[in-house]
N, C-alpha and C. Protein backbone atom coordinates (compact mmCIF):
# COMPACT_ATOMS: atom_id res chain seq x y z
N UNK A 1 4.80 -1.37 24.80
CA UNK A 1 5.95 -1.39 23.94
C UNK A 1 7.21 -1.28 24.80
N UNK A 2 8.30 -2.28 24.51
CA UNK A 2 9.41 -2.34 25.05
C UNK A 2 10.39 -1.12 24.99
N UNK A 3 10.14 -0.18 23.87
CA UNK A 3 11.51 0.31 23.58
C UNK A 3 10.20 1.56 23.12
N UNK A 4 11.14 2.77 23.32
CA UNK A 4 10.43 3.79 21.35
C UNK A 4 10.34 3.46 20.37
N UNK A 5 9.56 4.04 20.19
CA UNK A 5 9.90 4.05 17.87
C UNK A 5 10.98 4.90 17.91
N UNK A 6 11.58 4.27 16.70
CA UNK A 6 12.96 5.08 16.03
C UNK A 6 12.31 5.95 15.47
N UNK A 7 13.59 7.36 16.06
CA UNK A 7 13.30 8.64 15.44
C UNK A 7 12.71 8.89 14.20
N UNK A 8 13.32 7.95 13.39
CA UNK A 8 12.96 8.37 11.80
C UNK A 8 11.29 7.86 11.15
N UNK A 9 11.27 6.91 12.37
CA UNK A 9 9.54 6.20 12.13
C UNK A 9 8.34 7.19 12.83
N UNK A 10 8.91 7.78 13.31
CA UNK A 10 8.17 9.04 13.86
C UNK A 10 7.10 9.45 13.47
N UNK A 11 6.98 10.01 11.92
CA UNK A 11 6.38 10.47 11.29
C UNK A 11 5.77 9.50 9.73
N UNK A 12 6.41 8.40 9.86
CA UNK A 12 6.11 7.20 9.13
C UNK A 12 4.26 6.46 9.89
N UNK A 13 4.96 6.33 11.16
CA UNK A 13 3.69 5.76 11.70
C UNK A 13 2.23 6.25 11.84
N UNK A 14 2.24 7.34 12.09
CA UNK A 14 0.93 8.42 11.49
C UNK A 14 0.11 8.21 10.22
N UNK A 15 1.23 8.32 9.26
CA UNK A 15 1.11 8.38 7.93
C UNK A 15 0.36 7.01 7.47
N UNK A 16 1.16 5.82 7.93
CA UNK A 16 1.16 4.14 7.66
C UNK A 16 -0.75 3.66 8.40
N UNK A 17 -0.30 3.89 9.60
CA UNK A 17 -2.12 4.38 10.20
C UNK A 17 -3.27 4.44 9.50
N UNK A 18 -2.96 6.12 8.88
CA UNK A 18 -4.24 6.59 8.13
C UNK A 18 -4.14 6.07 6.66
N UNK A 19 -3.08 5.57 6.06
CA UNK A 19 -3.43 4.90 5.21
C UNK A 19 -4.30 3.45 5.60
N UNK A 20 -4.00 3.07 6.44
CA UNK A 20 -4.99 1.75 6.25
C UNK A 20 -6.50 2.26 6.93
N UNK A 21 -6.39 3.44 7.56
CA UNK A 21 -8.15 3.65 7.58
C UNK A 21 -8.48 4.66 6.25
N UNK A 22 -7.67 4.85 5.05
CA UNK A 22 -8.45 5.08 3.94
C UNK A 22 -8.13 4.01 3.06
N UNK A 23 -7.73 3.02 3.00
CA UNK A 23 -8.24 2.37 2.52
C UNK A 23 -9.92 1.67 2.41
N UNK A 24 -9.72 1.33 3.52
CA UNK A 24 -11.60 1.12 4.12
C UNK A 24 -12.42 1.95 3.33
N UNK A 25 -12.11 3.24 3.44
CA UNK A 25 -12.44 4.15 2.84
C UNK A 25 -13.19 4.31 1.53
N UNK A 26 -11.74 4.09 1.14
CA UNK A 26 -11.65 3.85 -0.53
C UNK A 26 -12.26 2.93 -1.45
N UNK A 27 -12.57 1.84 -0.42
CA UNK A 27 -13.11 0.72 -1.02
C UNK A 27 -14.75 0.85 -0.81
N UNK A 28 -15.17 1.43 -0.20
CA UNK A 28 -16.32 2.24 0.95
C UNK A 28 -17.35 2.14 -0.35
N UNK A 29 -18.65 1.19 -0.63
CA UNK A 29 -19.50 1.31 -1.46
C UNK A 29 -19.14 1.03 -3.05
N UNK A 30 -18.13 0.72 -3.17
CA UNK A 30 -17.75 0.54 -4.77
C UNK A 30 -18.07 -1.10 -4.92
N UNK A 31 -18.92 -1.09 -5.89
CA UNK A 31 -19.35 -2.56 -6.76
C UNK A 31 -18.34 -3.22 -7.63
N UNK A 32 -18.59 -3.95 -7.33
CA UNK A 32 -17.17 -4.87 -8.36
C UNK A 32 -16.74 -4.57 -9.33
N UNK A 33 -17.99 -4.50 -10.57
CA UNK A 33 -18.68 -4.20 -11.99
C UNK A 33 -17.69 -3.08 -11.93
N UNK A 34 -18.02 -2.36 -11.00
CA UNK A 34 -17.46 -0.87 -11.86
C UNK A 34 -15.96 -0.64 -11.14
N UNK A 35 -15.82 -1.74 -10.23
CA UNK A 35 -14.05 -2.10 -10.27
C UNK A 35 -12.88 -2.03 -11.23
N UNK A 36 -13.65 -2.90 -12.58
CA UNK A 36 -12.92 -3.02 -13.87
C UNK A 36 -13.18 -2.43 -14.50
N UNK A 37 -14.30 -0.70 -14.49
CA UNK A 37 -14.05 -0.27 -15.37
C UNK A 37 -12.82 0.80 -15.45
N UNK A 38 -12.39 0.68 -16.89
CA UNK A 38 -11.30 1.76 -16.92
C UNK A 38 -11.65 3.49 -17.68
N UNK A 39 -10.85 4.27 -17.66
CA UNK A 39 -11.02 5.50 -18.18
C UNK A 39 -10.77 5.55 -19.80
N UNK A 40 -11.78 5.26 -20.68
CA UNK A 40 -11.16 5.14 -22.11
C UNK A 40 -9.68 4.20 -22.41
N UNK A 41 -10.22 3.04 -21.53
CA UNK A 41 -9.28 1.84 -21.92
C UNK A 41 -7.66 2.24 -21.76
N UNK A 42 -7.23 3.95 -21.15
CA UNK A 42 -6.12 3.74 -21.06
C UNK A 42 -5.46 4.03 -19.49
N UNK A 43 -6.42 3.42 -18.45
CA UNK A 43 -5.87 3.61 -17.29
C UNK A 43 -6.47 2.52 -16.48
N UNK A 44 -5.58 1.91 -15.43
CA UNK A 44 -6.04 1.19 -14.39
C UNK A 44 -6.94 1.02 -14.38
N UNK A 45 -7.78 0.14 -14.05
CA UNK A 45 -8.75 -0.30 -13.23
C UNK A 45 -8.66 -0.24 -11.73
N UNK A 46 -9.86 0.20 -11.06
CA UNK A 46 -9.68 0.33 -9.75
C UNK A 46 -9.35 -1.06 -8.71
N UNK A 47 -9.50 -2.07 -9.50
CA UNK A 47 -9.16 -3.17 -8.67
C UNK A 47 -7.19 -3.49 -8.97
N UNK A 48 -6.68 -3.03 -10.30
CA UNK A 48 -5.67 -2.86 -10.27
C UNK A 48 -4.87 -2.08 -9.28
N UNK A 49 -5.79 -1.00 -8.94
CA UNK A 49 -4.98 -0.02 -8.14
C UNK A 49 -4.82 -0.68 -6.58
N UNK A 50 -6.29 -1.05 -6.19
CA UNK A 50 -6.02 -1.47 -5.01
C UNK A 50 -4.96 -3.07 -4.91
N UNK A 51 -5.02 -3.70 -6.00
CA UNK A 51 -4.20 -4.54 -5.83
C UNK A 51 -2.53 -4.64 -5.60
N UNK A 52 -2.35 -3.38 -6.31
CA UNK A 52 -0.97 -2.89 -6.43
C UNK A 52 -0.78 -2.26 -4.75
N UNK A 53 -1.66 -1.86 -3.92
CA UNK A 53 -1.79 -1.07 -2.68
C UNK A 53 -1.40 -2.09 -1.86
N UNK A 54 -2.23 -3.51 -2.17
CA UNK A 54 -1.80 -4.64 -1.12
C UNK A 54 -0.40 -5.31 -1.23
N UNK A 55 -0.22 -5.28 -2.51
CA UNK A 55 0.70 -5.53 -3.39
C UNK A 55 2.69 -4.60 -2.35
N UNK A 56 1.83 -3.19 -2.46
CA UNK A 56 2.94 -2.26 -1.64
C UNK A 56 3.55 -3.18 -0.14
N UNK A 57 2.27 -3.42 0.74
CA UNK A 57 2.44 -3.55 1.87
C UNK A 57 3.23 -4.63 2.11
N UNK A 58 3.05 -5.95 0.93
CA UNK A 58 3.69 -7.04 1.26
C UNK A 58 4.87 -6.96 0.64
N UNK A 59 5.61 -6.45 -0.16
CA UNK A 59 6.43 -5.50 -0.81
C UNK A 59 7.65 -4.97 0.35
N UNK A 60 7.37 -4.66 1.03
CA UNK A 60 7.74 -3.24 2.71
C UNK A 60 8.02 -4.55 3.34
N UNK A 61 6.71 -5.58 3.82
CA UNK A 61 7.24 -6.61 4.48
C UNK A 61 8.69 -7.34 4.18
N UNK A 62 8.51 -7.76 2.89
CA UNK A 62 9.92 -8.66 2.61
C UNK A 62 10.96 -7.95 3.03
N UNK A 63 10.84 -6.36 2.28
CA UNK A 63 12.61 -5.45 3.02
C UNK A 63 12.38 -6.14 4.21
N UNK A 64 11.67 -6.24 4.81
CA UNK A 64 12.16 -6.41 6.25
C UNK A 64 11.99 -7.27 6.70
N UNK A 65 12.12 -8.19 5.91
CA UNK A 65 12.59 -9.94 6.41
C UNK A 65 11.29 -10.67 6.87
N UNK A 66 9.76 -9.92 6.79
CA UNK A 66 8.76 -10.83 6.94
C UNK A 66 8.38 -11.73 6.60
N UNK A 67 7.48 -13.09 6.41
CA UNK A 67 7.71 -14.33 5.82
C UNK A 67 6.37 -14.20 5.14
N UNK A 68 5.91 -13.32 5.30
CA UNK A 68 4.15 -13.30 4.11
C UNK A 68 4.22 -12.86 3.21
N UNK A 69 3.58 -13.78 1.83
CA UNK A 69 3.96 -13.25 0.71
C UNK A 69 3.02 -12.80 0.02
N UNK A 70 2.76 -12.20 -1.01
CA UNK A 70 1.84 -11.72 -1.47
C UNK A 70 0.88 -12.83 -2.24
N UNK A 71 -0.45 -12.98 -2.07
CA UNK A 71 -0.80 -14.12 -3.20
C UNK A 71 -1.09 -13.78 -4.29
N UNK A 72 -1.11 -12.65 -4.58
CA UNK A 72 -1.20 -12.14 -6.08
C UNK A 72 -0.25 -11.52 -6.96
N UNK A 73 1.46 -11.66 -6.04
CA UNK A 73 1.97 -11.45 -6.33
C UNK A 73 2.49 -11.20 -8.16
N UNK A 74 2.24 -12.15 -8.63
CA UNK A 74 2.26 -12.46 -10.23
C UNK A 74 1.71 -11.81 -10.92
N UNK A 75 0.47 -11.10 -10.22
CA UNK A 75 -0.07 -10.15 -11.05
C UNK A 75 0.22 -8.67 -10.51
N UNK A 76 0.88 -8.50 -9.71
CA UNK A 76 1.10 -6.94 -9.15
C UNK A 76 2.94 -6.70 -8.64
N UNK A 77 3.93 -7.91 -8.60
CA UNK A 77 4.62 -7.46 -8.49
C UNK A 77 5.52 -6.38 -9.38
N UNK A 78 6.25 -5.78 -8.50
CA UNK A 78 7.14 -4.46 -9.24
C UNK A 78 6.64 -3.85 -10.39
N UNK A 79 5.40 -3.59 -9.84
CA UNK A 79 3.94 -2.46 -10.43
C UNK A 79 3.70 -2.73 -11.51
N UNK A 80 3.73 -4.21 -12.07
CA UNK A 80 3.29 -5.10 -12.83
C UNK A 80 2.11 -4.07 -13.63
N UNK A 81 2.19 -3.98 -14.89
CA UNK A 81 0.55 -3.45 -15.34
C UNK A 81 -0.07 -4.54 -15.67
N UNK A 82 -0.95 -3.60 -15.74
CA UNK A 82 -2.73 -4.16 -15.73
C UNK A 82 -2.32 -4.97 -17.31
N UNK A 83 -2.94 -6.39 -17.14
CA UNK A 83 -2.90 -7.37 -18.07
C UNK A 83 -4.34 -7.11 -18.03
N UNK A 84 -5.35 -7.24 -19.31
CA UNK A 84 -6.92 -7.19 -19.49
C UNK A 84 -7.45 -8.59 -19.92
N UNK A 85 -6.11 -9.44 -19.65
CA UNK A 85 -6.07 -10.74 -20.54
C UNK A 85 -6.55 -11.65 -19.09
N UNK A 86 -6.08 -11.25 -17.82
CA UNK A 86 -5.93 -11.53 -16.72
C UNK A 86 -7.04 -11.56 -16.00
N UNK A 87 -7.19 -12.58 -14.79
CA UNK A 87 -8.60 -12.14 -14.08
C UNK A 87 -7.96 -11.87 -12.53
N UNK A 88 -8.57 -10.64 -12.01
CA UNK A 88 -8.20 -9.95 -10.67
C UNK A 88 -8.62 -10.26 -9.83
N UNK A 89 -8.24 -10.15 -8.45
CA UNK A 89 -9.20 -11.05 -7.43
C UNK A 89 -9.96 -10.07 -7.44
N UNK A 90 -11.40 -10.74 -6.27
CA UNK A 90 -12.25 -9.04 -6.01
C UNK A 90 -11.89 -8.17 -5.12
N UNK A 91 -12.06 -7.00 -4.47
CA UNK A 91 -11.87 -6.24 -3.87
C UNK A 91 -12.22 -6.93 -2.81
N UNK A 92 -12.94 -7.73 -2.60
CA UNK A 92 -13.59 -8.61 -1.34
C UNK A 92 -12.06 -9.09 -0.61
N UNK A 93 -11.24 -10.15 -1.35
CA UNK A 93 -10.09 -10.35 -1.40
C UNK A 93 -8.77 -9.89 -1.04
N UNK A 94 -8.90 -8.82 -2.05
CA UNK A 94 -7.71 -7.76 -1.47
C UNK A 94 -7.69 -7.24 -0.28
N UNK A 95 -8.74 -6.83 0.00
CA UNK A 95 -9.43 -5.92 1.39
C UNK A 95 -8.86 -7.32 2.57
N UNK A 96 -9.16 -8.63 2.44
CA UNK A 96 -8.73 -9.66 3.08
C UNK A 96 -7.26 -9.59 3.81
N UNK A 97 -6.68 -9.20 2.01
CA UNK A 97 -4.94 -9.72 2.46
C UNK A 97 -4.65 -8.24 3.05
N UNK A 98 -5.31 -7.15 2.89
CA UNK A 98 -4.68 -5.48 3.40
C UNK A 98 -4.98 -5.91 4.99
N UNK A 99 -5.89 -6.54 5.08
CA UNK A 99 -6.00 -6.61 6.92
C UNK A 99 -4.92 -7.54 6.57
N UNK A 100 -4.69 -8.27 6.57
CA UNK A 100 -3.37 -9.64 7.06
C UNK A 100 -2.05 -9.49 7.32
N UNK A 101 -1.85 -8.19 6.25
CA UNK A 101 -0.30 -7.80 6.02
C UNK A 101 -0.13 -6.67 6.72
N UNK A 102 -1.37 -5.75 6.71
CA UNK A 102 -1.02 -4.53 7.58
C UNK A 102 -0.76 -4.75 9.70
N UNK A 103 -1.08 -5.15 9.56
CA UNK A 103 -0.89 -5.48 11.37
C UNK A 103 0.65 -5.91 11.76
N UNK A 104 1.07 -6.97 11.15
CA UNK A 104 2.73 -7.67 11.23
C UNK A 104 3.92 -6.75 10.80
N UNK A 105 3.27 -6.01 9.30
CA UNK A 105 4.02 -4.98 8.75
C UNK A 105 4.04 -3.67 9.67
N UNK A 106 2.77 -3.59 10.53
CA UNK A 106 2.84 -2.19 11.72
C UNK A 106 3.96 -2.35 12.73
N UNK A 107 3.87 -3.75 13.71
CA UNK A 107 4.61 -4.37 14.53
C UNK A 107 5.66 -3.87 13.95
N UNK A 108 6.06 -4.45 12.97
CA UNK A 108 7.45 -4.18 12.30
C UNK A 108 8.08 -2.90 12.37
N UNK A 109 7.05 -2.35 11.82
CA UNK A 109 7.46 -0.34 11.90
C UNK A 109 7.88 0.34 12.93
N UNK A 110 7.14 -0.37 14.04
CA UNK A 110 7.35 0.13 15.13
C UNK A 110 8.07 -0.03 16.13
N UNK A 111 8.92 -1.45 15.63
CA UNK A 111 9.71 -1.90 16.52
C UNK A 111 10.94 -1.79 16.13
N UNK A 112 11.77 -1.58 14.48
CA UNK A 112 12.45 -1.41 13.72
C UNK A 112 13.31 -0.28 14.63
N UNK A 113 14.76 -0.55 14.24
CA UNK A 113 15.87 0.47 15.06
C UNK A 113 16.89 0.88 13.72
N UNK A 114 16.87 2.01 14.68
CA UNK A 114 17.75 2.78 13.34
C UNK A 114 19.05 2.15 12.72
N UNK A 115 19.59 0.92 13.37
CA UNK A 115 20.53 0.16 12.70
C UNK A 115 20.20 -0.49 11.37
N UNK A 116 18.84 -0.94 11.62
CA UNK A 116 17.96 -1.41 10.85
C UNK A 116 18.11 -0.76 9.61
N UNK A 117 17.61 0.24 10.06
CA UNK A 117 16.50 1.19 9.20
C UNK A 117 17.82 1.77 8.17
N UNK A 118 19.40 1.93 8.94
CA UNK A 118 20.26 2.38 7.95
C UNK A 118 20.80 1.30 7.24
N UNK A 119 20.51 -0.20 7.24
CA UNK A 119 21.09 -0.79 6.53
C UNK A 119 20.79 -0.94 4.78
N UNK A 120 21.80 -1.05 4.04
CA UNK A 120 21.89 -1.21 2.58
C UNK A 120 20.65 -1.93 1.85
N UNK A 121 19.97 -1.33 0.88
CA UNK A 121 18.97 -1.68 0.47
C UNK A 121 18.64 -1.38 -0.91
N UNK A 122 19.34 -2.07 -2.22
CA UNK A 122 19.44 -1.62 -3.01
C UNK A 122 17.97 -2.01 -4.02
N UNK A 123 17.80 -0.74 -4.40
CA UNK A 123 16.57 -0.29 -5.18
C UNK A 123 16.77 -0.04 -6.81
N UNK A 124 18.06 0.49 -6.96
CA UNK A 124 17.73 0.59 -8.33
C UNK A 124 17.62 2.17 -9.00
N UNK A 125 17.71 3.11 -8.54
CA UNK A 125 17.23 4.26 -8.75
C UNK A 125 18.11 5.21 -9.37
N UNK A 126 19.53 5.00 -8.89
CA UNK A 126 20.26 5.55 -9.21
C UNK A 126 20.40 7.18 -9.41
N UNK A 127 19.67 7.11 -8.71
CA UNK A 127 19.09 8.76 -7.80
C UNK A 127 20.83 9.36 -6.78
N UNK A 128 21.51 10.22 -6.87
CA UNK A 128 22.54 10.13 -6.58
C UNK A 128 21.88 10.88 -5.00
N UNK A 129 20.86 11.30 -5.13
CA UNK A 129 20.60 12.07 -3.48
C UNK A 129 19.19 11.00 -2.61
N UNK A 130 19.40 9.98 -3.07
CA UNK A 130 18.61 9.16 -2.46
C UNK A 130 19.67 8.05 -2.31
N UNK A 131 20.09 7.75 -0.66
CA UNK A 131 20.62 6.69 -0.44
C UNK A 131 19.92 5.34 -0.12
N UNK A 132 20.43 4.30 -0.88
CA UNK A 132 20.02 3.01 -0.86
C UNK A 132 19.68 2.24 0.52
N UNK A 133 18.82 2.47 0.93
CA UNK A 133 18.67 1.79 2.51
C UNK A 133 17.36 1.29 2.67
N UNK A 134 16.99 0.95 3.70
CA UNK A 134 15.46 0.20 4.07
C UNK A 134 15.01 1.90 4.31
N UNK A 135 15.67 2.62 5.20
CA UNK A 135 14.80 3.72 5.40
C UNK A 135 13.96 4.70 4.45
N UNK A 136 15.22 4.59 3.38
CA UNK A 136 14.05 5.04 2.14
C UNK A 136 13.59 4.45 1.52
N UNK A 137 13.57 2.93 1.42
CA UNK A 137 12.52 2.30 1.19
C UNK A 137 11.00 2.77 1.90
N UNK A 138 11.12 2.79 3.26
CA UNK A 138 10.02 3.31 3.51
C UNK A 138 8.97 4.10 3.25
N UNK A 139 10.48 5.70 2.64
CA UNK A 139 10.01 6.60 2.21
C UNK A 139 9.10 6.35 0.73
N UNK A 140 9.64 5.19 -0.02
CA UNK A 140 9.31 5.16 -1.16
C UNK A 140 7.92 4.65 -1.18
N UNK A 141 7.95 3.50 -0.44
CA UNK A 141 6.64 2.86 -0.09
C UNK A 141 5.44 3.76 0.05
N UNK A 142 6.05 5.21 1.51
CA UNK A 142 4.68 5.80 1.66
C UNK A 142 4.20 6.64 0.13
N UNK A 143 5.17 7.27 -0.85
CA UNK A 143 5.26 7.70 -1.95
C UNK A 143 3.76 6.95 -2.37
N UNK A 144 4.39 5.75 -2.57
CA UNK A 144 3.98 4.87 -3.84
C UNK A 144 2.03 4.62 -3.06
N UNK A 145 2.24 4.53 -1.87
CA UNK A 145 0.74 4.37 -1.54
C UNK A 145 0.02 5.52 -1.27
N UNK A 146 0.57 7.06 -1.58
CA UNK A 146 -0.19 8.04 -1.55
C UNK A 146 -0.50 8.18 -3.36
N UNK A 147 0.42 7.82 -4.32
CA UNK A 147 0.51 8.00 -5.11
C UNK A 147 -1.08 7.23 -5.50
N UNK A 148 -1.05 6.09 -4.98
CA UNK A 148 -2.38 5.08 -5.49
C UNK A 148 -3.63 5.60 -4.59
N UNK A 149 -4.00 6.28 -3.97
CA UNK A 149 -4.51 6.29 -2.78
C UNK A 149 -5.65 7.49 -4.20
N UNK A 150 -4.34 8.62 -4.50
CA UNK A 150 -4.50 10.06 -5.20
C UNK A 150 -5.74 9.25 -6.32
N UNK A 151 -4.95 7.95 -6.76
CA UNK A 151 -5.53 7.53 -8.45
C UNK A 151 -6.65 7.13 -7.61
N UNK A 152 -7.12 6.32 -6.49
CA UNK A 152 -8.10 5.81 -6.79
C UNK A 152 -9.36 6.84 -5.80
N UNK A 153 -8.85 8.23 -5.29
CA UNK A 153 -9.90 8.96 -5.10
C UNK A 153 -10.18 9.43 -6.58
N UNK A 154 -9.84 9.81 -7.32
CA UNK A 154 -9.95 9.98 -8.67
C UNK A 154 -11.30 8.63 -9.38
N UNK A 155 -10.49 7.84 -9.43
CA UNK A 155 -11.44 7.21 -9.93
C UNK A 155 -13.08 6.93 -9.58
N UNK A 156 -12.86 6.81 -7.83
CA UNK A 156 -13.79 7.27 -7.07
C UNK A 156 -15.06 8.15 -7.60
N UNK A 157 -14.40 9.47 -8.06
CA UNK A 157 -15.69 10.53 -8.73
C UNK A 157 -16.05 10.40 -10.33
N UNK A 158 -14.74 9.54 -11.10
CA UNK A 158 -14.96 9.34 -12.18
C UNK A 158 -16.05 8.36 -12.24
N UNK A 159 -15.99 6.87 -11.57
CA UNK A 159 -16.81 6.17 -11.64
C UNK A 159 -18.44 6.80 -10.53
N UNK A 160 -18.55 7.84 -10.13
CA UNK A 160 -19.80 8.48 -10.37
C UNK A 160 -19.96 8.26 -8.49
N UNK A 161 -19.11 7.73 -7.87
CA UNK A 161 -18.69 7.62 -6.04
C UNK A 161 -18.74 9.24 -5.70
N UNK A 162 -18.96 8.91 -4.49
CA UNK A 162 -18.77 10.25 -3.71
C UNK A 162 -17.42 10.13 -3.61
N UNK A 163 -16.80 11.40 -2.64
CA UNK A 163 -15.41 11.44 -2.93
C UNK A 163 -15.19 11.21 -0.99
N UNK A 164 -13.72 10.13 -1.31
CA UNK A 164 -13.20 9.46 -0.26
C UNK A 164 -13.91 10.23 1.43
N UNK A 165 -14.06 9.10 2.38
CA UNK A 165 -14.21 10.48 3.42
C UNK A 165 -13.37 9.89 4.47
N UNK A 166 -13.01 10.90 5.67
CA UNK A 166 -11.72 10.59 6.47
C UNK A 166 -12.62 9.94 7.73
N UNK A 167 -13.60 9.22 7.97
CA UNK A 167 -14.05 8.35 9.08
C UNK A 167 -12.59 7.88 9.54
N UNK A 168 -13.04 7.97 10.59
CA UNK A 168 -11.70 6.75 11.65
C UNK A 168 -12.54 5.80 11.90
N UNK A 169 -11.72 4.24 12.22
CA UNK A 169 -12.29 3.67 12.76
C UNK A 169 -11.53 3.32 14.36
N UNK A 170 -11.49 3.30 15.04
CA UNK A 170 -11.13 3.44 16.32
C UNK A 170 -10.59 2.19 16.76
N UNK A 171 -11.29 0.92 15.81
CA UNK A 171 -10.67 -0.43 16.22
C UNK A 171 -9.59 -0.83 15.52
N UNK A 172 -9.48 -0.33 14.53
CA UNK A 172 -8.35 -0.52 13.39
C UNK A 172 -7.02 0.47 14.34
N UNK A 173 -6.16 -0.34 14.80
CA UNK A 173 -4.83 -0.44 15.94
C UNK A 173 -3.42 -0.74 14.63
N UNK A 174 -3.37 -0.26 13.59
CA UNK A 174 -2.52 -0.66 12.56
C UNK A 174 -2.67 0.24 11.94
């Protein structure tokens, strides 16, 4: 690496890491079948969740000017719900595009400078102690993929899975 990571990615990159080795994880033995099932018809499906996860990463990319887009975008952008009318890709799939986007989107993280990272980035929130920038975009991002990470260890024991486990994989460099 040419340069450091910016201060503020510091503790981003750790985080960004072990999310993509629980994902692996997460997906770790679950059958399709019981992908779509939901909790008394009023919650996600686990292929929703992970879709919305891949959904995040390519999401993070665009803030930051990457050129890969999501292909399922239509069904998961800006946390799109679950249509039952709809057909989801498989987890086979998703798991595809999470390797594709996570590697370019790492590069990115890591090479990103705090000029960057403070520029204007309007979200919408209207949160008066959250300033509009890519950097908390970031923050929001890791939010939003611990937030899904939480639902789908959950679902994990609901649908009758053991519960997530923290294996590393040593080749996974993203």
């Amino acid at each position: 690496m040419d340069k450091p990571i910016a201060q503020s990615m510091a503790i981003v990159i750790p985080a960004y890491r072990m999310h993509s080795q629980l994902f692996n994880n997460m997906l770790a033995d679950i059958r399709e079948e019981d992908a779509q099932k939901r909790i008394e018809d009023r919650t996600n499906h686990f292929t929703w969740m992970v879709g919305n996860l891949v959904n995040c990463r390519y999401w993070l990319a665009e803030v930051f000017g990457l050129s890969e887009k999501d292909p399922n975008e239509h069904l998961f952008k800006d946390a799109k719900a679950l249509d039952t009318t709809l057909n989801y890709p498989s987890l086979a799939a998703l798991k595809e595009q999470w390797h594709q986007i996570s590697p370019p989107l790492y590069q990115k993280l890591i090479t990103v400078d705090e000029p960057e990272l403070n520029q204007a980035y309007a979200f919408g929130m209207g949160a008066p102690y959250v300033e509009e920038n890519k950097r908390n975009m970031v923050g929001m991002f890791l939010d939003r993929e611990s937030y899904l990470f939480g639902q789908l260890g959950l679902m994990r024991k609901v649908l009758g899975y053991g519960g997530v486990r923290y294996d590393l994989d040593d080749q996974l460099a993203y």
